[in-house]
C-alpha atoms as a PDB file:
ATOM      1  CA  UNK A   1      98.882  73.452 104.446  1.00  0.00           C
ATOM      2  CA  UNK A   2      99.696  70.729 102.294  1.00  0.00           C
ATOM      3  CA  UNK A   3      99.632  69.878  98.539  1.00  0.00           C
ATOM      4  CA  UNK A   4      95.919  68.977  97.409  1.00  0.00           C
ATOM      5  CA  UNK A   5      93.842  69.256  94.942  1.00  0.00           C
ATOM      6  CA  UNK A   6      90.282  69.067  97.151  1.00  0.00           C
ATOM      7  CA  UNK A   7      90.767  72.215  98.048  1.00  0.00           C
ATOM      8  CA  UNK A   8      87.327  73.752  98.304  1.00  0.00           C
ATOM      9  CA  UNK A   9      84.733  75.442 100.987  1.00  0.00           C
ATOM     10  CA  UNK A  10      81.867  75.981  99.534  1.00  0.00           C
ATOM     11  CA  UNK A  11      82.649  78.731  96.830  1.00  0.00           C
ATOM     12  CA  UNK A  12      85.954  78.893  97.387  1.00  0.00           C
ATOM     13  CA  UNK A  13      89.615  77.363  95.833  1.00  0.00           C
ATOM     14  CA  UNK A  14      92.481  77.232  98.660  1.00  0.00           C
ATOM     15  CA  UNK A  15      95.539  75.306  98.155  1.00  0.00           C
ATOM     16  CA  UNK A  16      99.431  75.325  98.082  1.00  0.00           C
ATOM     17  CA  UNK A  17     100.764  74.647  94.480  1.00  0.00           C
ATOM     18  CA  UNK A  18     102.459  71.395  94.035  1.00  0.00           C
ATOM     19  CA  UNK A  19     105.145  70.817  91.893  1.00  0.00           C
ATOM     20  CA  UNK A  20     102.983  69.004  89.175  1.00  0.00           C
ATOM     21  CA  UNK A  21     101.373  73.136  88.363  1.00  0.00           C
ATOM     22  CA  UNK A  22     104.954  74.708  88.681  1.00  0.00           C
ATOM     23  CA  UNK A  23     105.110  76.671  85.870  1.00  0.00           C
ATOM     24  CA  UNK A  24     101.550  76.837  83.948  1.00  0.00           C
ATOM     25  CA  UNK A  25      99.427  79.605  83.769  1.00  0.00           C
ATOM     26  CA  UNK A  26      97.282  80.586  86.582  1.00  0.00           C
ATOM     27  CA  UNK A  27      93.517  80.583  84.459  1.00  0.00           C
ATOM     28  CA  UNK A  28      94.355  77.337  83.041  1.00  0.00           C
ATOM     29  CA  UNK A  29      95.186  75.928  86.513  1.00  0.00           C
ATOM     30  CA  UNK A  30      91.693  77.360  87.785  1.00  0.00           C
ATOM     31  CA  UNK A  31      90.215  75.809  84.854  1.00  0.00           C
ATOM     32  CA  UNK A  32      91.794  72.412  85.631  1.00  0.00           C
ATOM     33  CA  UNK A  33      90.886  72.194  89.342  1.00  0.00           C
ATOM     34  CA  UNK A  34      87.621  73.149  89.098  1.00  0.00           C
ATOM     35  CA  UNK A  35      86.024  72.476  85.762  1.00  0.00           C
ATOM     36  CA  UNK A  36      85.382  75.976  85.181  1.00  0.00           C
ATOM     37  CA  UNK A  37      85.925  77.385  81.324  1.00  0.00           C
ATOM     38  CA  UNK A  38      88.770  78.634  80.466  1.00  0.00           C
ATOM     39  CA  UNK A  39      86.913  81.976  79.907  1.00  0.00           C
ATOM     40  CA  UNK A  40      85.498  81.739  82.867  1.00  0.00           C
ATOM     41  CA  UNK A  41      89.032  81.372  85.171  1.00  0.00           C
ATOM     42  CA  UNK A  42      90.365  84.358  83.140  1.00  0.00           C
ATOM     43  CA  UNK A  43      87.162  86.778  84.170  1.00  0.00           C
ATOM     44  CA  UNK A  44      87.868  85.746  87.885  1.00  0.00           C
ATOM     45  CA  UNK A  45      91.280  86.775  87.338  1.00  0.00           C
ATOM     46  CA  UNK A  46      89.787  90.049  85.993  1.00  0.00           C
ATOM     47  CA  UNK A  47      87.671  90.890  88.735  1.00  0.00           C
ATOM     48  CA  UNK A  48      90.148  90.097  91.226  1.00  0.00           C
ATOM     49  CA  UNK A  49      89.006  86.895  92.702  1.00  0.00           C
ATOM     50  CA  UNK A  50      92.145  85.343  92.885  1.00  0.00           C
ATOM     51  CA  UNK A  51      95.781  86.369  94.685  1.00  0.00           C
ATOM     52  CA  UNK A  52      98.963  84.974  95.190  1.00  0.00           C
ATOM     53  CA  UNK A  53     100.575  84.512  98.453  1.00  0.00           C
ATOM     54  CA  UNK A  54      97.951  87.560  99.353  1.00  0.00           C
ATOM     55  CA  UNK A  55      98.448  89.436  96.598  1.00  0.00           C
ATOM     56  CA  UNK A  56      95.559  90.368  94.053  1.00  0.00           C
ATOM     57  CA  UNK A  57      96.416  88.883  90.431  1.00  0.00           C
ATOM     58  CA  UNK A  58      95.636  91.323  87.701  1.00  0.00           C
ATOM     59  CA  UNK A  59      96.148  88.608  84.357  1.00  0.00           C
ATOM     60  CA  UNK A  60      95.571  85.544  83.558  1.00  0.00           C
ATOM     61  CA  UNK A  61      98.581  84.515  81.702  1.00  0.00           C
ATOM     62  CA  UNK A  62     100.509  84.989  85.594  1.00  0.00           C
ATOM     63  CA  UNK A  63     102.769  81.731  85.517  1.00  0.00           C
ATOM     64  CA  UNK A  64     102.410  79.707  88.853  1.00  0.00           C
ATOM     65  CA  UNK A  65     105.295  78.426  90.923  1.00  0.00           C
ATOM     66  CA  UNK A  66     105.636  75.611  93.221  1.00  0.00           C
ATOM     67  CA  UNK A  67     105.495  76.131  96.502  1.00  0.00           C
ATOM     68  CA  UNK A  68     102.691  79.604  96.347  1.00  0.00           C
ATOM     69  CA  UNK A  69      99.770  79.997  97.848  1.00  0.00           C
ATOM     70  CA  UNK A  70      97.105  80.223  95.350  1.00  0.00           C
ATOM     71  CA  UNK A  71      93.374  81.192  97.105  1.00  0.00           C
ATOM     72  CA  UNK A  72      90.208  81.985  94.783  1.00  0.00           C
ATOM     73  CA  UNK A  73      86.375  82.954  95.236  1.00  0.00           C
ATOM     74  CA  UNK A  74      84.844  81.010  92.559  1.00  0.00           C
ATOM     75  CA  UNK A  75      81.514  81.885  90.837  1.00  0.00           C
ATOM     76  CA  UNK A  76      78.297  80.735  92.071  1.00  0.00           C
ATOM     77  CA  UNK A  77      76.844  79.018  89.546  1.00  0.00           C
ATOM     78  CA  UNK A  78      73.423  81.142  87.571  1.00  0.00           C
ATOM     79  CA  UNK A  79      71.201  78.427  86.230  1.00  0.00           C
ATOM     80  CA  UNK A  80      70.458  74.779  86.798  1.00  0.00           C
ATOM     81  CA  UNK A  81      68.981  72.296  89.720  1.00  0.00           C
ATOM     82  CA  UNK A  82      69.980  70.076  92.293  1.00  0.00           C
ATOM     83  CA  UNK A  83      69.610  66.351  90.905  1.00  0.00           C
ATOM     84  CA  UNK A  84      68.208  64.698  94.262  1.00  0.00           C
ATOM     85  CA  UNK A  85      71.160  62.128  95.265  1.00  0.00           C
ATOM     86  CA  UNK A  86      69.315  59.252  97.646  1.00  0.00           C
ATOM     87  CA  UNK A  87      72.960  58.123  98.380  1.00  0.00           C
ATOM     88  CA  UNK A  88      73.768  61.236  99.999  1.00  0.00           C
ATOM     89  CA  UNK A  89      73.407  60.662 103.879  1.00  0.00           C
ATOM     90  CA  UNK A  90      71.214  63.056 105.960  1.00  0.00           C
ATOM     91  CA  UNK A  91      70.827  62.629 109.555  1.00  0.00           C
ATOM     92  CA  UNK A  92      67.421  64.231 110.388  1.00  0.00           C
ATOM     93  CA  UNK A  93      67.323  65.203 114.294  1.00  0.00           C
ATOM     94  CA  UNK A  94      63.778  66.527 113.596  1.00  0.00           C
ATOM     95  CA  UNK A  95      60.830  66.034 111.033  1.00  0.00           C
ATOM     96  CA  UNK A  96      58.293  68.625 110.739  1.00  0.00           C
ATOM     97  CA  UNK A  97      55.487  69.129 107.586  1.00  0.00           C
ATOM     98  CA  UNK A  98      56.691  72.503 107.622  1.00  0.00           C
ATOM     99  CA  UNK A  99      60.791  72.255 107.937  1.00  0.00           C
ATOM    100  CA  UNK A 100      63.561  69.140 109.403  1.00  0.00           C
ATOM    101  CA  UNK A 101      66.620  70.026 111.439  1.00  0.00           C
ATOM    102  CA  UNK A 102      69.327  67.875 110.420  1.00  0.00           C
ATOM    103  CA  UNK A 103      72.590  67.059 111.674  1.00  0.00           C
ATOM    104  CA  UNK A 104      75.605  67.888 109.251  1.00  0.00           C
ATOM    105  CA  UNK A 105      78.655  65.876 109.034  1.00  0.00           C
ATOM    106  CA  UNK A 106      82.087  67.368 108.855  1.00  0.00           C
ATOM    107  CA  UNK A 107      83.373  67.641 105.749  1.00  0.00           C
ATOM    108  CA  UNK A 108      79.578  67.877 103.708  1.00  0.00           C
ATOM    109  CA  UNK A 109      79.219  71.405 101.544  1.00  0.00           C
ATOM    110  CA  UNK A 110      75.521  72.442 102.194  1.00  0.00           C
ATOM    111  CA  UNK A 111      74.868  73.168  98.582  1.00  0.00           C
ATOM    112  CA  UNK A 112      76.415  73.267  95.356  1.00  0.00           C
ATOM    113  CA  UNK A 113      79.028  75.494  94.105  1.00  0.00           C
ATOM    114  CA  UNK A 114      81.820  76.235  91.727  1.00  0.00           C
ATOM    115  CA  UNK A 115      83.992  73.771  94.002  1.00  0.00           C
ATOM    116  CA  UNK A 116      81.464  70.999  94.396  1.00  0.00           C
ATOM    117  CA  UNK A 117      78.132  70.323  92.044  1.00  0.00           C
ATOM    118  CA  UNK A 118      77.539  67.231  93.304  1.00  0.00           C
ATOM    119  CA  UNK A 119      76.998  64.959  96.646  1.00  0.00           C
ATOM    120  CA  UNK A 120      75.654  67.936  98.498  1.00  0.00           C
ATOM    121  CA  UNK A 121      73.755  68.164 101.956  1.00  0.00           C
ATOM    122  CA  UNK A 122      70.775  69.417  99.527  1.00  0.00           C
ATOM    123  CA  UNK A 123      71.244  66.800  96.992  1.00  0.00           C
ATOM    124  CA  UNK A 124      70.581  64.409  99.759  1.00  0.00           C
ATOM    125  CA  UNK A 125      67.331  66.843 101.446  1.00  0.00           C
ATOM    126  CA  UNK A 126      66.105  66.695  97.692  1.00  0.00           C
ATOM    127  CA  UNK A 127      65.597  62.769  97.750  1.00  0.00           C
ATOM    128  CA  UNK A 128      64.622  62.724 101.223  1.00  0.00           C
ATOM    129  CA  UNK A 129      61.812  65.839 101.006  1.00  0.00           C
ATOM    130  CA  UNK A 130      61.420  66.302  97.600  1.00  0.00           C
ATOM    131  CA  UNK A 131      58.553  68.792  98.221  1.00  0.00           C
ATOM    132  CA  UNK A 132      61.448  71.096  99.125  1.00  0.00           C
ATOM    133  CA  UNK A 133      62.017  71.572  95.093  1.00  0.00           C
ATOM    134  CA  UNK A 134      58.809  73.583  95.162  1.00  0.00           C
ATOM    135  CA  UNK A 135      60.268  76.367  96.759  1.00  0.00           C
ATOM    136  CA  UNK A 136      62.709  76.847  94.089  1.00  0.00           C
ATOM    137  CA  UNK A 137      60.444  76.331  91.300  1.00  0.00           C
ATOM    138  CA  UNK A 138      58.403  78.638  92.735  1.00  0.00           C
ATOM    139  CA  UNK A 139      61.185  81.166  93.111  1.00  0.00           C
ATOM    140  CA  UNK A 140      61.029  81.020  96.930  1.00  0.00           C
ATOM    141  CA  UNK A 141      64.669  79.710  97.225  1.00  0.00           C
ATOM    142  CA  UNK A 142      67.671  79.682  94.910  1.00  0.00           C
ATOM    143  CA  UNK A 143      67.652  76.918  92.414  1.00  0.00           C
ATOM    144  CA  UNK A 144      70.767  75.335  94.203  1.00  0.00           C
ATOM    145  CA  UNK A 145      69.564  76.621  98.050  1.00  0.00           C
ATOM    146  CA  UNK A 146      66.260  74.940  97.932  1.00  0.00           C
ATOM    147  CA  UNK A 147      64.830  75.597 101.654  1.00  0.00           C
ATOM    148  CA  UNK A 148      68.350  76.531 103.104  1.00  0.00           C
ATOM    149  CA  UNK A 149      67.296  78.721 105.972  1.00  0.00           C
ATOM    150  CA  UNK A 150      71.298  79.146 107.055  1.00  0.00           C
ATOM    151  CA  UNK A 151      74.095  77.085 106.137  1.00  0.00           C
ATOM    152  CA  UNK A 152      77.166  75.420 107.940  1.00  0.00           C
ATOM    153  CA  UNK A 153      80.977  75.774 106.829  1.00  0.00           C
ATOM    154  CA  UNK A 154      82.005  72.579 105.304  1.00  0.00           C
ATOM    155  CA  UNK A 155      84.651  72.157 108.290  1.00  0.00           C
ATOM    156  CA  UNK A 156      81.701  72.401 110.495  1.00  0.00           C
ATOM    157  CA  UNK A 157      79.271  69.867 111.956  1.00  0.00           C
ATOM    158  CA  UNK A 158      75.988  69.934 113.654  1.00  0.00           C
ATOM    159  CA  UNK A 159      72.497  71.249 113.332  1.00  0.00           C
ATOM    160  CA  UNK A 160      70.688  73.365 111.024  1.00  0.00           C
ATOM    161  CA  UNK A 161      67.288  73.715 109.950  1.00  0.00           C
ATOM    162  CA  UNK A 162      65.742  73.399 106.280  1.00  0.00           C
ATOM    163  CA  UNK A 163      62.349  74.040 105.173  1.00  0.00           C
ATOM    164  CA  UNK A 164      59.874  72.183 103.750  1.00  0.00           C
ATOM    165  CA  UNK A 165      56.955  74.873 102.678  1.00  0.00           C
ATOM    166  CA  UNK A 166      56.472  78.320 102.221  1.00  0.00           C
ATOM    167  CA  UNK A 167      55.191  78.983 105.404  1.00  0.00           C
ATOM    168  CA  UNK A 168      58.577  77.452 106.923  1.00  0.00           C
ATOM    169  CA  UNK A 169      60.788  78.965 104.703  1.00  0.00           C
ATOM    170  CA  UNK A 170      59.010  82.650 105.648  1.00  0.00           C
ATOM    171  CA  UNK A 171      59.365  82.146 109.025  1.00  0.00           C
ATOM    172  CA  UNK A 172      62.237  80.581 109.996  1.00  0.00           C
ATOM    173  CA  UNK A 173      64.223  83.301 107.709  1.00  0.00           C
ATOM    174  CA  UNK A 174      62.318  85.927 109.434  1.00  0.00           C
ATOM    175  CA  UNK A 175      63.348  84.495 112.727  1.00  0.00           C
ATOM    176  CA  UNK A 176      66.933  84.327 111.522  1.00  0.00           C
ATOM    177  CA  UNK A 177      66.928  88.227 110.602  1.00  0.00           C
ATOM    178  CA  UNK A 178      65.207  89.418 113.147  1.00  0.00           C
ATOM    179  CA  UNK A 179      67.737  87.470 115.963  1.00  0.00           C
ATOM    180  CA  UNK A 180      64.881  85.396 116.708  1.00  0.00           C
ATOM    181  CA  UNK A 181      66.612  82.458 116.383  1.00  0.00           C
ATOM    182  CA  UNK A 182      69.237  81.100 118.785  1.00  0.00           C
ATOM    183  CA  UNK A 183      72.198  79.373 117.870  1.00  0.00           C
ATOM    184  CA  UNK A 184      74.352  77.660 120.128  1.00  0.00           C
ATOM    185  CA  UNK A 185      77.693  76.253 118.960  1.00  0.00           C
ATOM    186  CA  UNK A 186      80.806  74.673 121.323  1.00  0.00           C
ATOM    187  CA  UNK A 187      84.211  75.359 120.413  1.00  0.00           C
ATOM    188  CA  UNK A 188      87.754  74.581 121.236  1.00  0.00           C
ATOM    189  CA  UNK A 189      90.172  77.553 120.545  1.00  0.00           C
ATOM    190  CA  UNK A 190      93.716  77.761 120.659  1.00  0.00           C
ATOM    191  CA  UNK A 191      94.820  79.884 124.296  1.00  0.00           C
ATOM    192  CA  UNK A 192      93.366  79.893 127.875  1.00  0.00           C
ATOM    193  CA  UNK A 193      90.298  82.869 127.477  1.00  0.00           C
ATOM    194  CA  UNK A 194      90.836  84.942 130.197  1.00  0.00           C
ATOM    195  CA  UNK A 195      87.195  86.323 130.905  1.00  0.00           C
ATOM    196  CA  UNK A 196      84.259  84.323 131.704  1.00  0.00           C
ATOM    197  CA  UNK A 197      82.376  85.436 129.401  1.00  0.00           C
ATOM    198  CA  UNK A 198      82.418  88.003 127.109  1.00  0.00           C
ATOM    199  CA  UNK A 199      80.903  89.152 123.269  1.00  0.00           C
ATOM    200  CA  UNK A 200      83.255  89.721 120.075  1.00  0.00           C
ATOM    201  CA  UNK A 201      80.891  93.352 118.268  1.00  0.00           C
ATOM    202  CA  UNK A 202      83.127  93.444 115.492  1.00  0.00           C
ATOM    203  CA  UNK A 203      81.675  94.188 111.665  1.00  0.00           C
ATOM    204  CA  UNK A 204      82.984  91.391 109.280  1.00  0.00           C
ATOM    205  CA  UNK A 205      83.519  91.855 105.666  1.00  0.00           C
ATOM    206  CA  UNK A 206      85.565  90.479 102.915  1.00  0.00           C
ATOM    207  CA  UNK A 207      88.952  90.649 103.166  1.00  0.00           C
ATOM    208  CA  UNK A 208      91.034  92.998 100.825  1.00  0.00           C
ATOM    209  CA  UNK A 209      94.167  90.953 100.791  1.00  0.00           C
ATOM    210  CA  UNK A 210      93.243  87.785 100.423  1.00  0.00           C
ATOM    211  CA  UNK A 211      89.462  87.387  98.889  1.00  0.00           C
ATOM    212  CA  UNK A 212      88.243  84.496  99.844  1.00  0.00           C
ATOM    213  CA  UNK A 213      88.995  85.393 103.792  1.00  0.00           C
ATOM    214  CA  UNK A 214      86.698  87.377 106.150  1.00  0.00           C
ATOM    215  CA  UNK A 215      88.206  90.067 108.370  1.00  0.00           C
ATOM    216  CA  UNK A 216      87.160  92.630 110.647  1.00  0.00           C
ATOM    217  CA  UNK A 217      86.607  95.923 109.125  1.00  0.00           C
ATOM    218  CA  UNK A 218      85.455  98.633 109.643  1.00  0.00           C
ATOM    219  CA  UNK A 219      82.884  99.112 106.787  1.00  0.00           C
ATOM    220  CA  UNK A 220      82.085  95.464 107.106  1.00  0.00           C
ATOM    221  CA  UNK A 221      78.333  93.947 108.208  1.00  0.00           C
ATOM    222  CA  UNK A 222      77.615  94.359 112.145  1.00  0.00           C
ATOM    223  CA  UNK A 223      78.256  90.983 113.563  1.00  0.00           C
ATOM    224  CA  UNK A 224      78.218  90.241 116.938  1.00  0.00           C
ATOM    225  CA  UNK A 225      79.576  86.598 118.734  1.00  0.00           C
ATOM    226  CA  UNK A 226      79.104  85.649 123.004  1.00  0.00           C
ATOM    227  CA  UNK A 227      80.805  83.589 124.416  1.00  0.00           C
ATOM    228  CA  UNK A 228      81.018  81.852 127.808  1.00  0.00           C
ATOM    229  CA  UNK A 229      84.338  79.479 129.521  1.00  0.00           C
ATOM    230  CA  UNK A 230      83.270  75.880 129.924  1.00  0.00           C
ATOM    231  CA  UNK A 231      86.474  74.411 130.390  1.00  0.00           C
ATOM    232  CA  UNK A 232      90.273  75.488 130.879  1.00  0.00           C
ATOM    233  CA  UNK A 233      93.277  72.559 129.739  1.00  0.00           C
ATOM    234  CA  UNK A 234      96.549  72.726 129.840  1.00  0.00           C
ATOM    235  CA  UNK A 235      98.270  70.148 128.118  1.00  0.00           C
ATOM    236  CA  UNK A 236      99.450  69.201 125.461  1.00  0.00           C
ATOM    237  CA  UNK A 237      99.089  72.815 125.409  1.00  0.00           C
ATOM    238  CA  UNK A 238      96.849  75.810 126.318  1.00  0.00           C
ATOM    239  CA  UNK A 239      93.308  75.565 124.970  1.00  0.00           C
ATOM    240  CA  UNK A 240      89.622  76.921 125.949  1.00  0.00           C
ATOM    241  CA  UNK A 241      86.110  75.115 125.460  1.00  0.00           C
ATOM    242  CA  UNK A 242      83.689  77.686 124.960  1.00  0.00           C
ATOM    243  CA  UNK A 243      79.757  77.388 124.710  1.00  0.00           C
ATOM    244  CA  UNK A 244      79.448  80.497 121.662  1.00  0.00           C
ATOM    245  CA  UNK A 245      76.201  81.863 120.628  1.00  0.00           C
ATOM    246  CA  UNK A 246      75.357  84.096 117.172  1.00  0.00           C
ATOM    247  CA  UNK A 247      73.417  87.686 117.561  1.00  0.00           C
ATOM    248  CA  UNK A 248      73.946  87.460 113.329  1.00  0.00           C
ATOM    249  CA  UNK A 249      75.313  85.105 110.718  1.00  0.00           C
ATOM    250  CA  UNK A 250      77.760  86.206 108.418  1.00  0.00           C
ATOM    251  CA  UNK A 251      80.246  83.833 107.094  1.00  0.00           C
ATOM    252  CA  UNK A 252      82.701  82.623 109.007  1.00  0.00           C
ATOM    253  CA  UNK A 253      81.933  84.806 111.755  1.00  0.00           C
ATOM    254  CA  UNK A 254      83.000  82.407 114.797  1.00  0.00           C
ATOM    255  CA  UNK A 255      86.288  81.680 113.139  1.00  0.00           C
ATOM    256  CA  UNK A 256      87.018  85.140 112.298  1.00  0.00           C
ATOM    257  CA  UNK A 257      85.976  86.808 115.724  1.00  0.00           C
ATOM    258  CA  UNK A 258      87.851  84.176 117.864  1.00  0.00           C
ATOM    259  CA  UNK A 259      91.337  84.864 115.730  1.00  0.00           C
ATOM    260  CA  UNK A 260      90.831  88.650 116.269  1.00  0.00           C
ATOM    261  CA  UNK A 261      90.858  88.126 120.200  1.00  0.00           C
ATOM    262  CA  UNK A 262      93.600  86.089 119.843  1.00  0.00           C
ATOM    263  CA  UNK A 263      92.246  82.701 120.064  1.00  0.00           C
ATOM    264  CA  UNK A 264      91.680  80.524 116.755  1.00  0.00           C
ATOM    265  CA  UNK A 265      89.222  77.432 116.502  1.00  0.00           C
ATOM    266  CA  UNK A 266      91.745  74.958 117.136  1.00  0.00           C
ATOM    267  CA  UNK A 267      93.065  72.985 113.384  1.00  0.00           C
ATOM    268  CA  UNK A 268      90.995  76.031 111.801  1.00  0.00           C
ATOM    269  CA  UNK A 269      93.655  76.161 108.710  1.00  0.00           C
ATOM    270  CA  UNK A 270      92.713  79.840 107.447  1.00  0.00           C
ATOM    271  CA  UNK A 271      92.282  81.851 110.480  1.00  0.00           C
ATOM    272  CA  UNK A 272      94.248  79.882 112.720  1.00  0.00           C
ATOM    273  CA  UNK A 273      97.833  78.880 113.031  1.00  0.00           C
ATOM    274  CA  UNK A 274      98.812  75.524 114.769  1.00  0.00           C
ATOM    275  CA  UNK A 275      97.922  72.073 113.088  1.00  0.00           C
ATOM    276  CA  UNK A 276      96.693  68.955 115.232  1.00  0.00           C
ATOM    277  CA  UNK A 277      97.045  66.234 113.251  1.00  0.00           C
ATOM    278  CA  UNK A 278      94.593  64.197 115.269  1.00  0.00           C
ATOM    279  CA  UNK A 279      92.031  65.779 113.196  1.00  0.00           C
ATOM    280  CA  UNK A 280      91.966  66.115 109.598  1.00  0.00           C
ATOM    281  CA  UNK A 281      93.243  68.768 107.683  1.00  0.00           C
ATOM    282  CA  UNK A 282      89.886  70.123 106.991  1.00  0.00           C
ATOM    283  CA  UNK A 283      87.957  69.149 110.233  1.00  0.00           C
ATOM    284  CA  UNK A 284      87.993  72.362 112.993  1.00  0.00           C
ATOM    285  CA  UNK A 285      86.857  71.971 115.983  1.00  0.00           C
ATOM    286  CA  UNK A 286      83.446  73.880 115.623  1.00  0.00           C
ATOM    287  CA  UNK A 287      80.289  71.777 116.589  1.00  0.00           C
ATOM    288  CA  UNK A 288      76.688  73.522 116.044  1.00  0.00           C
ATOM    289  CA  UNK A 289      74.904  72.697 119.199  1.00  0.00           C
ATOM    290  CA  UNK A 290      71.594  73.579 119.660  1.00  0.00           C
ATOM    291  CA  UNK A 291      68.993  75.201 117.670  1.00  0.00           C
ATOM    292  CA  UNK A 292      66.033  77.126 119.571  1.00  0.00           C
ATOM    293  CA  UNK A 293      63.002  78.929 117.309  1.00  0.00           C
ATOM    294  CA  UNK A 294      59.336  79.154 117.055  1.00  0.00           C
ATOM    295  CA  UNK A 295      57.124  76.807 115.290  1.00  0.00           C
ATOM    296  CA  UNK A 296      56.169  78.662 112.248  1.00  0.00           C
ATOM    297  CA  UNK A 297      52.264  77.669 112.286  1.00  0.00           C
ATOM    298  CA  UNK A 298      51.902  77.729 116.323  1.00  0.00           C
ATOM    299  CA  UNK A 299      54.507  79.755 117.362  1.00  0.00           C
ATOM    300  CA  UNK A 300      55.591  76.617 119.918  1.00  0.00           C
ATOM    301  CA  UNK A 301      58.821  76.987 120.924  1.00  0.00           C
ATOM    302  CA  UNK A 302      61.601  74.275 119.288  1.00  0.00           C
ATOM    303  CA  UNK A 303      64.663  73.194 120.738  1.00  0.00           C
ATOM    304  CA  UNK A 304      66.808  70.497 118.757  1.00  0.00           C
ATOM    305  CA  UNK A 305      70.345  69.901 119.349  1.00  0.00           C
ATOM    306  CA  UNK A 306      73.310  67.068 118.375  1.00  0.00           C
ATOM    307  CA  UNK A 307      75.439  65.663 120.337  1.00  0.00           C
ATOM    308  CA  UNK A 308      79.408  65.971 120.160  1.00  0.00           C
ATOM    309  CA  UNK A 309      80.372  63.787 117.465  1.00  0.00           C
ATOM    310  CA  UNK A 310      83.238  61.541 118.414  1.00  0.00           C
ATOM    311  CA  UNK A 311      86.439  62.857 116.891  1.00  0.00           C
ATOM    312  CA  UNK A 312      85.951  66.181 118.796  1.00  0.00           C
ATOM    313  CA  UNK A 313      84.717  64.396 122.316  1.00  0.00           C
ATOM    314  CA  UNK A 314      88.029  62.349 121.846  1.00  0.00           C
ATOM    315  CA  UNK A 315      90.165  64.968 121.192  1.00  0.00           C
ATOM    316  CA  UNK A 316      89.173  67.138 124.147  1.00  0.00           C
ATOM    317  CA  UNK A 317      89.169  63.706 126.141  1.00  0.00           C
ATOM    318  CA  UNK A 318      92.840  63.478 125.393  1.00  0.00           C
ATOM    319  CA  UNK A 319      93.299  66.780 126.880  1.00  0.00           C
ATOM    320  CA  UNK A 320      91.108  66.304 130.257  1.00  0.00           C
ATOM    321  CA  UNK A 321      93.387  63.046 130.411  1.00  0.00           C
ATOM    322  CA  UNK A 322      96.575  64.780 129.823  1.00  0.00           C
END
């Protein structure tokens, strides 16, 4: 991982300390990457939200040194709204009065956090359906999650669906709890995958070393990822393209099951371990698929999917060519 200071996945502060922080205090260097308070770094650093080449820091006044790696779960932030950005760009695969599926760029935070206010996906729904904003002033939705049905990691691109009313927002989250919903995703992981298919039922919680990872544990949620072999290539070394599917949504959940079995979303740079530099340092190659659910007012069913965007067709081009 290299030296840089945009660091941040949704609520979340990941970065290797340069030599321009050598030597300052860990709260103030919170407080200078991400705008936070100076109050506010030091109570992260109190509830142990932030570690040191994976170890828990216990005070604020812990002095930095080139060269560690510093990770952080940063606050959600309590009170406020989205300020509707029309510049924001927002691909819409699918326009419904009652929700939109929309196709997220790599590299785009759904919604605001402590590592991003601004130039959301939902700043960028806002200006596009600002009926959405109802639902939050109506306490339907979270004043920054306005109609966010499920969200995408910022390395992540592809389809997901918002909603637009009440009745939308009702369903589609009760199709999302009750498995209702199908979620298709392709992925490249590091390794040939021996079986043909198979499913990762491993519980996922956070991870007691390092806090802003997920891990497997044992008194983690139940989460439960299939998976099925499209493709096998060899060169310039081992990898697998796999059609995966979600039985639940926890965070990170394809990243973190595919590392446990051995095989990491390829240029995945927390749960993986090999860089390809053909991709940037934040871009994995994770691609949300298809979408499949019922119509919330007629129960029709709704299939809506994106195509591979380019950087990740090329890249496994390069490979079928190798």
């Amino acid at each position: 991982m290299s030296d840089r200071f945009d660091a941040f996945d949704g609520e979340m502060l990941d970065l290797i300390v340069p030599s321009t922080l050598d030597a300052i205090r860990v709260d103030r260097v919170i407080a200078m990457l991400t705008g936070l308070s100076r109050s506010e770094a030091t109570e992260m650093v109190n509830e142990g939200s932030v570690s040191v080449n994976d170890k828990v820091v216990h005070k604020g006044s812990f002095v930095l040194e080139e060269g560690q790696h510093l990770v952080a779960v940063l606050p959600v932030p309590d009170a406020g709204f989205v300020e509707p950005d029309s510049s924001v760009h927002v691909e819409v695969v699918l326009d419904d009065e009652d929700f939109a599926v929309v196709n997220k760029a790599a590299g785009q935070v759904v919604h605001p956090g402590a590592g991003q206010r601004t130039g959301t996906l939902v700043a960028g729904l806002l200006a596009r359906f600002p009926q959405m904003q109802a639902l939050s002033d109506e306490g339907l939705s979270d004043p920054f999650r306005p109609g966010i049905v499920h969200r995408l990691d910022k390395g992540t691109s592809g389809v997901l669906v918002v909603a637009k009313t009440p009745e939308g927002l009702v369903s589609l989250r009760d199709q999302l709890a009750t498995r209702a919903m199908d979620r298709t995703y392709l992925g490249l992981v590091e390794g040939h995958v021996a079986e043909e298919r198979g499913v990762v039922d491993a519980p996922i919680g956070r991870s007691t070393r390092t806090p802003t990872l997920m891990a497997v544990r044992a008194d983690g949620r139940p989460a439960r990822t299939g998976y099925e072999v499209l493709a096998r290539l060899d060169k310039p070394h081992a990898v697998t393209l796999l059609r995966l599917s979600l039985d639940t949504g926890r965070t990170h959940q394809i990243r973190v099951h595919m590392s446990t079995i051995g095989h990491p979303v390829v240029n995945d740079p927390r749960y993986g371990h090999r860089r390809d530099r053909r991709l940037p340092e934040e871009r994995f190659w994770l691609h949300s698929r298809n979408l499949a659910f019922r119509h919330p007012r007629t129960g029709d069913a709704v299939i809506a999917g994106a195509a591979l965007p380019e950087d990740l067709a090329q890249l496994v081009g390069e490979w079928r060519d190798s």
